[in-house]
C-alpha atoms as a PDB file:
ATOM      1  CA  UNK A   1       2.683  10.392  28.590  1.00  0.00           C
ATOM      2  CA  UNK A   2       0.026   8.473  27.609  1.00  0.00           C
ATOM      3  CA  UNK A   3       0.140   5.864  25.116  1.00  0.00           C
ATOM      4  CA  UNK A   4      -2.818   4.870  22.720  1.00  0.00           C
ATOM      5  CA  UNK A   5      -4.853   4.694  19.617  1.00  0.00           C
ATOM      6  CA  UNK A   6      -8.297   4.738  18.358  1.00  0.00           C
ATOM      7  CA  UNK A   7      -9.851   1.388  17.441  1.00  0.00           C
ATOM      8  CA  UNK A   8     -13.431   2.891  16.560  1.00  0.00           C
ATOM      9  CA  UNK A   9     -13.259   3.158  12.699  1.00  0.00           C
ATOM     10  CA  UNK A  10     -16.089   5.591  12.331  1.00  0.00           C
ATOM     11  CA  UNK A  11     -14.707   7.887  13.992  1.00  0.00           C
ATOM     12  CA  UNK A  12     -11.044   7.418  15.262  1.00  0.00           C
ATOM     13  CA  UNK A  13      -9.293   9.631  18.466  1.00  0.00           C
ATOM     14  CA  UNK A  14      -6.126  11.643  17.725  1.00  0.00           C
ATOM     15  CA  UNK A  15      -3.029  10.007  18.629  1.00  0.00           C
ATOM     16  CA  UNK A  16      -1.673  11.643  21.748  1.00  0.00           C
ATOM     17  CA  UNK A  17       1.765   9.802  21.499  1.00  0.00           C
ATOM     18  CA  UNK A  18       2.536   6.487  19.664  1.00  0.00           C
ATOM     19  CA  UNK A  19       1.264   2.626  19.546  1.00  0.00           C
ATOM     20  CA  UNK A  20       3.314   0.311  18.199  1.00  0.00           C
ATOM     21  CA  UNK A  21       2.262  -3.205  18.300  1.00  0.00           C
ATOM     22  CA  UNK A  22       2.508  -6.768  16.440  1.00  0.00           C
ATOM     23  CA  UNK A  23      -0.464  -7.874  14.913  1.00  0.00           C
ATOM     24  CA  UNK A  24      -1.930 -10.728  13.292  1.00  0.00           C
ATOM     25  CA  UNK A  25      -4.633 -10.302  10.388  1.00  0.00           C
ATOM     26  CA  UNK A  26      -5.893 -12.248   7.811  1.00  0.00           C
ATOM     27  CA  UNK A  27      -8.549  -9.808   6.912  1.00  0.00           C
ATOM     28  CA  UNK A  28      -9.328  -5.964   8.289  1.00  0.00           C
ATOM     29  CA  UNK A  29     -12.053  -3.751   6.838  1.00  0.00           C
ATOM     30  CA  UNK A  30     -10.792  -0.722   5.240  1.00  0.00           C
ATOM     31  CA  UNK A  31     -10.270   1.901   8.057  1.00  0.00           C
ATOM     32  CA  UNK A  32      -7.995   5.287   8.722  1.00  0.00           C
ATOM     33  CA  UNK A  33      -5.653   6.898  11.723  1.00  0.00           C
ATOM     34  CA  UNK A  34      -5.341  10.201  12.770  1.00  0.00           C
ATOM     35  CA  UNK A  35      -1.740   9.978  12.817  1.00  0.00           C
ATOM     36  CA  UNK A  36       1.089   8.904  10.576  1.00  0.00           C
ATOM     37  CA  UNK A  37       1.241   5.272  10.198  1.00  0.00           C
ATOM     38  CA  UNK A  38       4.467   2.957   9.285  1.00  0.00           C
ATOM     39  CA  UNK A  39       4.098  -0.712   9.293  1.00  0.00           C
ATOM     40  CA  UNK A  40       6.537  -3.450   8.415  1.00  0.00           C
ATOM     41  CA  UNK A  41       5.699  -6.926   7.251  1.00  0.00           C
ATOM     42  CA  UNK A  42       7.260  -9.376   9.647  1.00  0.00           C
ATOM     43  CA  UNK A  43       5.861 -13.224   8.229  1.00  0.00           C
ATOM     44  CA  UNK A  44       3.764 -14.132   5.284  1.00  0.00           C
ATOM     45  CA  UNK A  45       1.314 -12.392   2.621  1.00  0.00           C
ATOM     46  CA  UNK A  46      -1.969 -10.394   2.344  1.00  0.00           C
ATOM     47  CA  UNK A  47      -3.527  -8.589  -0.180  1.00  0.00           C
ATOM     48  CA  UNK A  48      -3.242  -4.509   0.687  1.00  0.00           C
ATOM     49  CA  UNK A  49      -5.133  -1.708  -0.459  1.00  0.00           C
ATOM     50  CA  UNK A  50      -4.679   1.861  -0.088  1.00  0.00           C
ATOM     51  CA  UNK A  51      -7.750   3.740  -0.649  1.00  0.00           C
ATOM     52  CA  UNK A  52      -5.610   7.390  -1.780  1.00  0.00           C
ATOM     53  CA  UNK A  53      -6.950  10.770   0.376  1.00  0.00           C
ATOM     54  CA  UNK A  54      -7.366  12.278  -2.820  1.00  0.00           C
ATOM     55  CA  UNK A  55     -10.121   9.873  -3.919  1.00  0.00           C
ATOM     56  CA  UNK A  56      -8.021   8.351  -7.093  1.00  0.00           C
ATOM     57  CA  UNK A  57      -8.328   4.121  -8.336  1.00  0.00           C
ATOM     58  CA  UNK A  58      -7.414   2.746  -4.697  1.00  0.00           C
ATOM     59  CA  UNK A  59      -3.441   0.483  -5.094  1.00  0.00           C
ATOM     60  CA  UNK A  60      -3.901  -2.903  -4.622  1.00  0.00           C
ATOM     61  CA  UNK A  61      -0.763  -5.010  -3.890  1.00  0.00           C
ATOM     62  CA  UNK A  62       0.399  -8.318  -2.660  1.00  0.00           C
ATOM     63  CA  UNK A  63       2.395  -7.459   0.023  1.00  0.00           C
ATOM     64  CA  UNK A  64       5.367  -9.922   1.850  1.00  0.00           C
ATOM     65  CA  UNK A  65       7.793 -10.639   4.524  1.00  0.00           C
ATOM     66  CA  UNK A  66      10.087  -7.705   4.355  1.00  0.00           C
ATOM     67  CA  UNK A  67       7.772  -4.828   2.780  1.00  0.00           C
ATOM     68  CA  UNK A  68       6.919  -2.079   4.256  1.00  0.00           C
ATOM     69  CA  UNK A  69       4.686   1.288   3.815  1.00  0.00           C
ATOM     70  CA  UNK A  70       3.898   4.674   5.546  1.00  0.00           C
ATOM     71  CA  UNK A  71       0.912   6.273   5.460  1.00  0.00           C
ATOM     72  CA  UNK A  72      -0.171   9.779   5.767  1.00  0.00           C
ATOM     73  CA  UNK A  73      -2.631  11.106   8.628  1.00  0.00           C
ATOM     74  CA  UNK A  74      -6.279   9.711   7.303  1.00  0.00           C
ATOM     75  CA  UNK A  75      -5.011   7.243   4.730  1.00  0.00           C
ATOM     76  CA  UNK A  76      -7.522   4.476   4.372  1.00  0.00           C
ATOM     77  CA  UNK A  77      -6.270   1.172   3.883  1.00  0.00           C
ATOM     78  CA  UNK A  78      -7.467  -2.540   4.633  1.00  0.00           C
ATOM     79  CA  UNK A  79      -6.119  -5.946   4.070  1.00  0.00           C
ATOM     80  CA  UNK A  80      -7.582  -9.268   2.775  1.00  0.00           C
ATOM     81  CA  UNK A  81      -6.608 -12.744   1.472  1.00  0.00           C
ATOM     82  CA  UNK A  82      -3.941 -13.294   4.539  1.00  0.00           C
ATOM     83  CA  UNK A  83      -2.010 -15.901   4.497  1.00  0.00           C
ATOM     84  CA  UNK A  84      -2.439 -18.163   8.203  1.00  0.00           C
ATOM     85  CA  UNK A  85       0.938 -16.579   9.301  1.00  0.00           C
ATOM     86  CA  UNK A  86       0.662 -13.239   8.343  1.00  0.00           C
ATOM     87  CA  UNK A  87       1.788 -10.627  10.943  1.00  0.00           C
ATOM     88  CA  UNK A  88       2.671  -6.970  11.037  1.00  0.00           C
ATOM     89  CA  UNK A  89       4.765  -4.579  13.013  1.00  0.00           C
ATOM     90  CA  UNK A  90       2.419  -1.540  13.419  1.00  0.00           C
ATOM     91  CA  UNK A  91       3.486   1.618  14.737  1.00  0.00           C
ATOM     92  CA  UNK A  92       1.211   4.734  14.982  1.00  0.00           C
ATOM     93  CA  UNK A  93       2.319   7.965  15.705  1.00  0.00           C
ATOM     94  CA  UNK A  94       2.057  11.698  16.285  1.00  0.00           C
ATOM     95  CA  UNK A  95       4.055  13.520  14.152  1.00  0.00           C
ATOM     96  CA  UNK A  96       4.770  15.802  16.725  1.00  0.00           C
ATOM     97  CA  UNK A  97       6.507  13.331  19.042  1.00  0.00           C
ATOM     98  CA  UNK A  98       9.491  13.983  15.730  1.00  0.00           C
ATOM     99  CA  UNK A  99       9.402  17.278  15.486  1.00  0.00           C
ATOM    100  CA  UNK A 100       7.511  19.527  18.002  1.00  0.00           C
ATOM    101  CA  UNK A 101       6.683  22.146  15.351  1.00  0.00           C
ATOM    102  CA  UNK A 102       4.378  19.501  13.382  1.00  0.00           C
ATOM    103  CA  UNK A 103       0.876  19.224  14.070  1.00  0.00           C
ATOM    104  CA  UNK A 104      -0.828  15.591  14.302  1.00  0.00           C
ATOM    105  CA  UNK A 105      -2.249  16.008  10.591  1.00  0.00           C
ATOM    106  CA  UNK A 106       1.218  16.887   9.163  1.00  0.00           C
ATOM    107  CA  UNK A 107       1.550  16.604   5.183  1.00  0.00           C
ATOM    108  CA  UNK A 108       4.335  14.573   3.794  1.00  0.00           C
ATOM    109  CA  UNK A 109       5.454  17.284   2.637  1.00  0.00           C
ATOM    110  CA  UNK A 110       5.714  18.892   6.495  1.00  0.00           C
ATOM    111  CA  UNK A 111       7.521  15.277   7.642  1.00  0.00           C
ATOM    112  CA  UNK A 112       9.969  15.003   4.539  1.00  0.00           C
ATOM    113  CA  UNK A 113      11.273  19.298   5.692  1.00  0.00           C
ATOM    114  CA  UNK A 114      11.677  18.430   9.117  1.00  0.00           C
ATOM    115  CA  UNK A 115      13.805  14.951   8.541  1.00  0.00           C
ATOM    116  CA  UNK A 116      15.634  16.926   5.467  1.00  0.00           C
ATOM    117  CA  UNK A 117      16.133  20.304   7.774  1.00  0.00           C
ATOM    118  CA  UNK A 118      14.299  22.337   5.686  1.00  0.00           C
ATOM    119  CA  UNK A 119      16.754  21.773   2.360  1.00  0.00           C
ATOM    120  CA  UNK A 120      15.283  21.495  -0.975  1.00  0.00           C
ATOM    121  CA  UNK A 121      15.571  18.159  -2.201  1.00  0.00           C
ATOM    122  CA  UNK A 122      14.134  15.682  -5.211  1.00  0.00           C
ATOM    123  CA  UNK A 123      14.229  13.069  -2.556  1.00  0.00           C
ATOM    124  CA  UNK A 124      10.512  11.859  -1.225  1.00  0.00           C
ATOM    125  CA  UNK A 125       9.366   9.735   1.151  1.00  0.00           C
ATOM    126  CA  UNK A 126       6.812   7.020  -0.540  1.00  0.00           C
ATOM    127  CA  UNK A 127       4.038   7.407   1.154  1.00  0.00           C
ATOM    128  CA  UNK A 128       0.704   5.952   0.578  1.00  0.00           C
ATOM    129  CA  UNK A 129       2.497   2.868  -1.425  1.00  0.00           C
ATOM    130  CA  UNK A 130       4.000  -0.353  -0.682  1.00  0.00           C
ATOM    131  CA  UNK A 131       8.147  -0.648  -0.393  1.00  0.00           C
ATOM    132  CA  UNK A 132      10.422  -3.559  -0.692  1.00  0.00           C
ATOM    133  CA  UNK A 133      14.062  -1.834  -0.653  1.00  0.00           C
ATOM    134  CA  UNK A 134      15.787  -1.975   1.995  1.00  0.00           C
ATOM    135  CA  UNK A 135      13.314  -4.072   3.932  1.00  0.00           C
ATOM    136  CA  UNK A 136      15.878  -6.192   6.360  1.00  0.00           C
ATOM    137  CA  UNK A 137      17.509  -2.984   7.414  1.00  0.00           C
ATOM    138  CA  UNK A 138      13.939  -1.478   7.965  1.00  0.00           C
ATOM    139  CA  UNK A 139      12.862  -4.353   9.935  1.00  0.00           C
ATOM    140  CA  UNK A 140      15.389  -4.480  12.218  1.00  0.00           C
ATOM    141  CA  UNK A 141      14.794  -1.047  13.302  1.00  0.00           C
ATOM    142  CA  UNK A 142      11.225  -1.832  13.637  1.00  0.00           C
ATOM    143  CA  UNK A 143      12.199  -4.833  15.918  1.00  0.00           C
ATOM    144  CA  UNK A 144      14.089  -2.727  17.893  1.00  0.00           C
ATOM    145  CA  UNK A 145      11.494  -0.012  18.085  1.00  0.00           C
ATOM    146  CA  UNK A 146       9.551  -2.954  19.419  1.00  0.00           C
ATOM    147  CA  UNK A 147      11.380  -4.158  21.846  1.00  0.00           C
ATOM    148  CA  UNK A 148      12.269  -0.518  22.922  1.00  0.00           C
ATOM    149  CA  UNK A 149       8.795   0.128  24.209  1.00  0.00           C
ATOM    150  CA  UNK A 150       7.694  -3.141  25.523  1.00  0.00           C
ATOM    151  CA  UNK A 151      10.873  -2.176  28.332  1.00  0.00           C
ATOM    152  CA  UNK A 152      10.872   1.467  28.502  1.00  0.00           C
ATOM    153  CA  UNK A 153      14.395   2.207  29.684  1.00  0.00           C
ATOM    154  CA  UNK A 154      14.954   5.340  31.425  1.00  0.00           C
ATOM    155  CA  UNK A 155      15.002   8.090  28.400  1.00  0.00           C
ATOM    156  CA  UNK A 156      13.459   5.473  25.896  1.00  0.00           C
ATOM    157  CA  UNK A 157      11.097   8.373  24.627  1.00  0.00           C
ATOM    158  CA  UNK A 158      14.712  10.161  23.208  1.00  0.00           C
ATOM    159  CA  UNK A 159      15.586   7.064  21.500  1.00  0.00           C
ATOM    160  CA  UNK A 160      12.072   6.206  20.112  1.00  0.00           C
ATOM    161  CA  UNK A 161      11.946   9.096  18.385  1.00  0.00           C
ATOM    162  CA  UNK A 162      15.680   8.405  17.229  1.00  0.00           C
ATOM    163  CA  UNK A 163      14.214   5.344  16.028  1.00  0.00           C
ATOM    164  CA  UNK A 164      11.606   6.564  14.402  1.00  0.00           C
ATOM    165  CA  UNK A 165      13.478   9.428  12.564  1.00  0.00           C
ATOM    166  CA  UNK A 166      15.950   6.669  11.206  1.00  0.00           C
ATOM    167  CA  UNK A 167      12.830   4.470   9.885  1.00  0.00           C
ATOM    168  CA  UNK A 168      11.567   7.735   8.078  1.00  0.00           C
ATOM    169  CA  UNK A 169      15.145   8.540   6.765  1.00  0.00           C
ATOM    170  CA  UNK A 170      15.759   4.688   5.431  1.00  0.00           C
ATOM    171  CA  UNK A 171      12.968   5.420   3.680  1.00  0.00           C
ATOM    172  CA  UNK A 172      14.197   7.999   1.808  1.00  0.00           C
ATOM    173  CA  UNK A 173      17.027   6.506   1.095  1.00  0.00           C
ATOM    174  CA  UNK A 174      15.568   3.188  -0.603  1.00  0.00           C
ATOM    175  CA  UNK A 175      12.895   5.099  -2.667  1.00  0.00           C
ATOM    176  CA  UNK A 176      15.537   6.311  -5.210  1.00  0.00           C
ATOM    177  CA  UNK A 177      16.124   3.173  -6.763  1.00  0.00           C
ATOM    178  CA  UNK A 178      14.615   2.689 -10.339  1.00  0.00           C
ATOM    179  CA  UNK A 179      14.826  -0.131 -13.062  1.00  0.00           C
ATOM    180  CA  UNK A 180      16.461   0.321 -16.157  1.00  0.00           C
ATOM    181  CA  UNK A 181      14.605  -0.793 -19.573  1.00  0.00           C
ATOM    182  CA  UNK A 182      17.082  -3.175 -20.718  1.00  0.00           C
ATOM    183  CA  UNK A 183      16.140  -6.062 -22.850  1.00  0.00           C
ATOM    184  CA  UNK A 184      16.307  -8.560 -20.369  1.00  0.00           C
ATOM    185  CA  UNK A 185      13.438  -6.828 -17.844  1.00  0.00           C
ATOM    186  CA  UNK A 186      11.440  -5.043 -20.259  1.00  0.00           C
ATOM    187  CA  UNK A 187       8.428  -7.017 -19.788  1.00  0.00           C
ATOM    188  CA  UNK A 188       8.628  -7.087 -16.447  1.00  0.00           C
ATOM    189  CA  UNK A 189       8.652  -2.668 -16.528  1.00  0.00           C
ATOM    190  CA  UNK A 190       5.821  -3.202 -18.420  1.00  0.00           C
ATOM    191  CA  UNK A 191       4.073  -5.700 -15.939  1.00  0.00           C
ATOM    192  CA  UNK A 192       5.175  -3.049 -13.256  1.00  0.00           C
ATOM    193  CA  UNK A 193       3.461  -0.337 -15.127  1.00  0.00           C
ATOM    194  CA  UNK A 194       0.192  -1.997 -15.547  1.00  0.00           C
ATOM    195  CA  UNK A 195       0.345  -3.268 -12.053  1.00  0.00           C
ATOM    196  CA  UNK A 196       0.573   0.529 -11.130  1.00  0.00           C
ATOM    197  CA  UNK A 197      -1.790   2.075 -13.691  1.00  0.00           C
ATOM    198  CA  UNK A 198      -4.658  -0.079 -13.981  1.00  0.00           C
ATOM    199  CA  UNK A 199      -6.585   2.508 -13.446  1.00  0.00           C
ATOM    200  CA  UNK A 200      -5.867   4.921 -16.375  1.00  0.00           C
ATOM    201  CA  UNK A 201      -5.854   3.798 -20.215  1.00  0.00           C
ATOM    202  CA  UNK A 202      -3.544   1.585 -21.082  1.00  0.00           C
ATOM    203  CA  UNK A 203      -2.145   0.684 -24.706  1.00  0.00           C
ATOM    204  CA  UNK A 204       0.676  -1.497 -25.610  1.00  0.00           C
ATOM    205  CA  UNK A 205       1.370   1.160 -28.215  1.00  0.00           C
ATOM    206  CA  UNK A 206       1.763   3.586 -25.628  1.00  0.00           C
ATOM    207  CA  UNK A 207       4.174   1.642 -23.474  1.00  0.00           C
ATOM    208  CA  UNK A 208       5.999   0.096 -26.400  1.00  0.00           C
ATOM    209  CA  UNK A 209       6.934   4.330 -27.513  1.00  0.00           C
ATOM    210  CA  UNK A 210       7.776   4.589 -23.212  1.00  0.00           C
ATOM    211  CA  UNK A 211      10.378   1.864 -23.680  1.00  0.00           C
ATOM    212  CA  UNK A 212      11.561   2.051 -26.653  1.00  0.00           C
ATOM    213  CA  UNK A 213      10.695  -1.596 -28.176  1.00  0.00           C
ATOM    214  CA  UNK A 214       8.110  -2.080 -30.626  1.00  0.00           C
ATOM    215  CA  UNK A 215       5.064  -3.659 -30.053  1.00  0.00           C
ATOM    216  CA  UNK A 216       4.982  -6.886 -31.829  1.00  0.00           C
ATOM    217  CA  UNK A 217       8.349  -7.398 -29.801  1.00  0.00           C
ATOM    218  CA  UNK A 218       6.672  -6.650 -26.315  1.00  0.00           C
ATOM    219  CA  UNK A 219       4.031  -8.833 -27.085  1.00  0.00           C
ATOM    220  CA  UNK A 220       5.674 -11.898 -27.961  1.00  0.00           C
ATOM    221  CA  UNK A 221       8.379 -11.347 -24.765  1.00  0.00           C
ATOM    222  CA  UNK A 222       5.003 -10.771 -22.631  1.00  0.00           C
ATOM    223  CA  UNK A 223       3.257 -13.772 -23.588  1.00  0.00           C
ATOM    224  CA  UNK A 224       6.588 -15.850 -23.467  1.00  0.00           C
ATOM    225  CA  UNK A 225       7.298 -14.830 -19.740  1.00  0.00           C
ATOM    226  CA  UNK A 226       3.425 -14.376 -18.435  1.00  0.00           C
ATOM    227  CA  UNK A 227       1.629 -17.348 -20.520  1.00  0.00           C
ATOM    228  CA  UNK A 228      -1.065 -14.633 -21.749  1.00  0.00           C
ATOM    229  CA  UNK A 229      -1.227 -11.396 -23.871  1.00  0.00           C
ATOM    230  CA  UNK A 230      -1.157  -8.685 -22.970  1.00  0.00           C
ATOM    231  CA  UNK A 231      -4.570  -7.466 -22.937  1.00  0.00           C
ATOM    232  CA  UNK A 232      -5.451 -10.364 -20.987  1.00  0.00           C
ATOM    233  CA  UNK A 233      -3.327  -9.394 -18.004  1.00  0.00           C
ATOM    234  CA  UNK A 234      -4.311  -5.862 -17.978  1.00  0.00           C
ATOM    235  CA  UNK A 235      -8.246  -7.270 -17.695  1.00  0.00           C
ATOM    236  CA  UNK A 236      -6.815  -9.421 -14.869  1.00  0.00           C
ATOM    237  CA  UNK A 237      -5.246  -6.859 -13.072  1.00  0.00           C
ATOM    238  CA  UNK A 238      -8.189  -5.217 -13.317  1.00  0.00           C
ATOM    239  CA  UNK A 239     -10.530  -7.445 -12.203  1.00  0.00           C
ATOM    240  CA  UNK A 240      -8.233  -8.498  -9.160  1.00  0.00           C
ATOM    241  CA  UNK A 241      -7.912  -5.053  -7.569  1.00  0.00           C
ATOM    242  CA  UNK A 242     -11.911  -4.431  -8.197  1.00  0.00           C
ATOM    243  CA  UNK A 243     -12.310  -7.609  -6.097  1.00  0.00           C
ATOM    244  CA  UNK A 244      -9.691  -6.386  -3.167  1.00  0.00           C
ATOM    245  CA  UNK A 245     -11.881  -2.979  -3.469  1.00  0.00           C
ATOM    246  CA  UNK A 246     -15.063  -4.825  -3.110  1.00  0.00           C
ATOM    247  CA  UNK A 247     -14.300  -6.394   0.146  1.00  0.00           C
ATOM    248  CA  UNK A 248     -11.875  -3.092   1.997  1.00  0.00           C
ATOM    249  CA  UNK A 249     -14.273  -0.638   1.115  1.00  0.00           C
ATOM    250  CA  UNK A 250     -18.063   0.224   0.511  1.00  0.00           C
ATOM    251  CA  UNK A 251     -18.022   1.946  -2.350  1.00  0.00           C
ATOM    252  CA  UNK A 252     -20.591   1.404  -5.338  1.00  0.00           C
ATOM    253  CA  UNK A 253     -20.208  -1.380  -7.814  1.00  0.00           C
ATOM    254  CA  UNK A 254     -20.834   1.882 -10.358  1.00  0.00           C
ATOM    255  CA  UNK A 255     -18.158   3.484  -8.532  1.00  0.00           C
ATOM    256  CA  UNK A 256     -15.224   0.707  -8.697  1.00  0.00           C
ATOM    257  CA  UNK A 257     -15.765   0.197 -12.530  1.00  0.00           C
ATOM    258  CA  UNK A 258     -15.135   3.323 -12.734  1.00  0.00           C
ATOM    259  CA  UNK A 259     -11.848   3.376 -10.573  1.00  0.00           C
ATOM    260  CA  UNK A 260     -10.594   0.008 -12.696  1.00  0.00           C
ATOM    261  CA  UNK A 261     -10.711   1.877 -15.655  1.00  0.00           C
ATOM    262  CA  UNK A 262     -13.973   0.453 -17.065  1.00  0.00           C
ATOM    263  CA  UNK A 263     -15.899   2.958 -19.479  1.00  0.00           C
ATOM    264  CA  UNK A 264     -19.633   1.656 -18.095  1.00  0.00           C
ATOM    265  CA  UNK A 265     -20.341  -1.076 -15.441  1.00  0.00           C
ATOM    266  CA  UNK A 266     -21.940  -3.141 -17.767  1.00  0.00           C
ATOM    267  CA  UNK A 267     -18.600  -4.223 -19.824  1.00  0.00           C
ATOM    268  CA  UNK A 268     -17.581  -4.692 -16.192  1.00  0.00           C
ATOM    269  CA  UNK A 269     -20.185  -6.766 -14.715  1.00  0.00           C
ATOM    270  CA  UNK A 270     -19.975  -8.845 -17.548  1.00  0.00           C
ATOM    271  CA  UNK A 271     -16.065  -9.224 -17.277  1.00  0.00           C
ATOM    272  CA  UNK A 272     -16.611  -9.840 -14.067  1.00  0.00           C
ATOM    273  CA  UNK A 273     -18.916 -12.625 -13.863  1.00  0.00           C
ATOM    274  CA  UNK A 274     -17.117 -14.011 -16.828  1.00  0.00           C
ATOM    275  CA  UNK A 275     -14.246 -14.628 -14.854  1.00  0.00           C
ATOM    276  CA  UNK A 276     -15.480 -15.570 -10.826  1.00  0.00           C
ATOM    277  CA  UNK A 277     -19.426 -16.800 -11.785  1.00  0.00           C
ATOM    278  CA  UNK A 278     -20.834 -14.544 -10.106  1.00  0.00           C
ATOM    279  CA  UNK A 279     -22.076 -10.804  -9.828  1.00  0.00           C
ATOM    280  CA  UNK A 280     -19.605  -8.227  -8.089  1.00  0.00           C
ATOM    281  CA  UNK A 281     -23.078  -7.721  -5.699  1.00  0.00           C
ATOM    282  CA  UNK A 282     -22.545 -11.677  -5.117  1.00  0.00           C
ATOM    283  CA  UNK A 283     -18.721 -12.136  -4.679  1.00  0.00           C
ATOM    284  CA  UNK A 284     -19.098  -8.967  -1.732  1.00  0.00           C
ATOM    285  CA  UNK A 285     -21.450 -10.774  -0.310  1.00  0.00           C
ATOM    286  CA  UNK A 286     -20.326 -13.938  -0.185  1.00  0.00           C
ATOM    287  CA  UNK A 287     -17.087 -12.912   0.833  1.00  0.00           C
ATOM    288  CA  UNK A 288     -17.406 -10.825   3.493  1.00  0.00           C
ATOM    289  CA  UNK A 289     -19.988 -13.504   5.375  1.00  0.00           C
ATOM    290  CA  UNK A 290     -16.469 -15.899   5.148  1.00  0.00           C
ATOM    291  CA  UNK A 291     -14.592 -13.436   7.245  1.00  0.00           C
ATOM    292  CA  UNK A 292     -17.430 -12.226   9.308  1.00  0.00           C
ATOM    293  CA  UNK A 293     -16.094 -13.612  12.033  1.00  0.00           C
ATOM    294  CA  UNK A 294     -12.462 -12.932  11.859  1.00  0.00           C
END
């Protein structure tokens, strides 16, 4: 069986099988696979962005030692702002080397039936996001995935996909657990929420009804814990993931106000230069000539 992937972004091969490899980045243009993708985090930190298939606000998240994500066939994603020891666990794969009935652009929706044997279940893999729970189990079966292929034991195509199954189904298994809105981690739900919603309109009013506390409350715990209001993070959040989007992808400056919530790009442009100096046009360009030759 032959083993490989595309490395031409423009226009990337089918998987036949798998790749799985150890790689080290500190910065990768945005860019896609034409299989299902599941990487673990093995050493430091990068900035990650997931450009969604559907074409909503891209997710932009720090990502550490110990996370982990799966993507679906033709996810874009890209990473920047690695830290010098930054390395990831990358495996790509066909979904049919799981099941044979699935087709190498398999839905999650296909993958989840197959690993659930076709039983109804509120139970999801998260794909297309970035996952902490669970992460030392996860890695070690990533290690061992690893180490499976590099020696290829007689049979070790059987117990890749065994592997691989059990990555899928640990999966599952961590992405039930949800916070509770006690009083203790209320801000940080509400950090979490804004972290994950940048893109839509946000209110303190809004989250205060979502959690129950009122809003003079929320905003005096926020600034305590975050040394700024809240309207000031949720411009910062804002104006961090619009500068992860600038570099991973090519879209229009237009375009990425637009997917950080901004009504018009000139409130945006402004914010923006307020904050970094300099034009969005200018920060692209200036950063991608740093990493030019990475």
């Amino acid at each position: 069986m032959k083993v490989f992937h595309s490395q031409n972004r423009a226009n990337p091969t089918p998987l036949a099988t798998f790749d799985i490899k150890k790689i080290h980045y500190l910065y990768r243009v945005s860019h896609y696979h034409l299989g299902l993708e599941l990487t673990f985090v093995v050493s430091g930190e990068a900035q990650h962005v997931i450009c969604p298939r559907d074409g909503s606000a891209p997710i932009s998240e720090r990502i550490r030692a110990g996370n982990y994500f799966a993507l679906q066939y033709g996810t874009r994603h890209g990473y920047t702002d690695g830290s010098s020891d930054f390395s990831v666990i990358n495996l790509l794969v066909n979904p049919s080397c799981i099941d044979s009935a699935l087709k190498t652009d398999a839905s999650a929706e296909e993958i989840e039936k197959v690993i659930l044997l076709g039983q109804n279940s509120s139970l999801h893999i998260p794909f297309d996001r970035n996952c902490i729970n669970g992460g030392k189990e996860i890695g070690m079966l990533f290690e061992r995935l690893l180490e499976l292929v590099s020696n290829r034991p007689d049979g070790y195509l059987s117990i890749f996909r065994a592997y691989t199954l059990e990555i899928l189904v640990s999966m599952l298994k961590y992405s039930t657990a949800s916070p509770q809105g006690t009083k203790t981690n209320v801000v940080k739900l509400v950090k979490d929420y804004v972290d994950i919603h940048y893109s839509e309109v946000v209110s303190l009013t809004e989250l205060s009804e979502k959690f129950h506390y009122t809003p003079p409350y929320i905003s005096k715990r926020f600034r305590e814990e975050f040394g700024m209001t809240f309207g000031q993070y949720v411009q910062k959040v804002r104006l961090t993931h619009a500068c992860d989007i600038l570099l991973v992808t090519d879209y229009s400056i237009d375009r990425i106000s637009e997917l950080v919530s901004y009504s018009t790009p000139i409130p945006f442009r402004r914010a923006f230069k307020k904050r970094y100096g300099m034009t969005p046009g200018e920060y692209r360009k200036a950063h991608k000539e740093k990493f030019s030759g990475i």
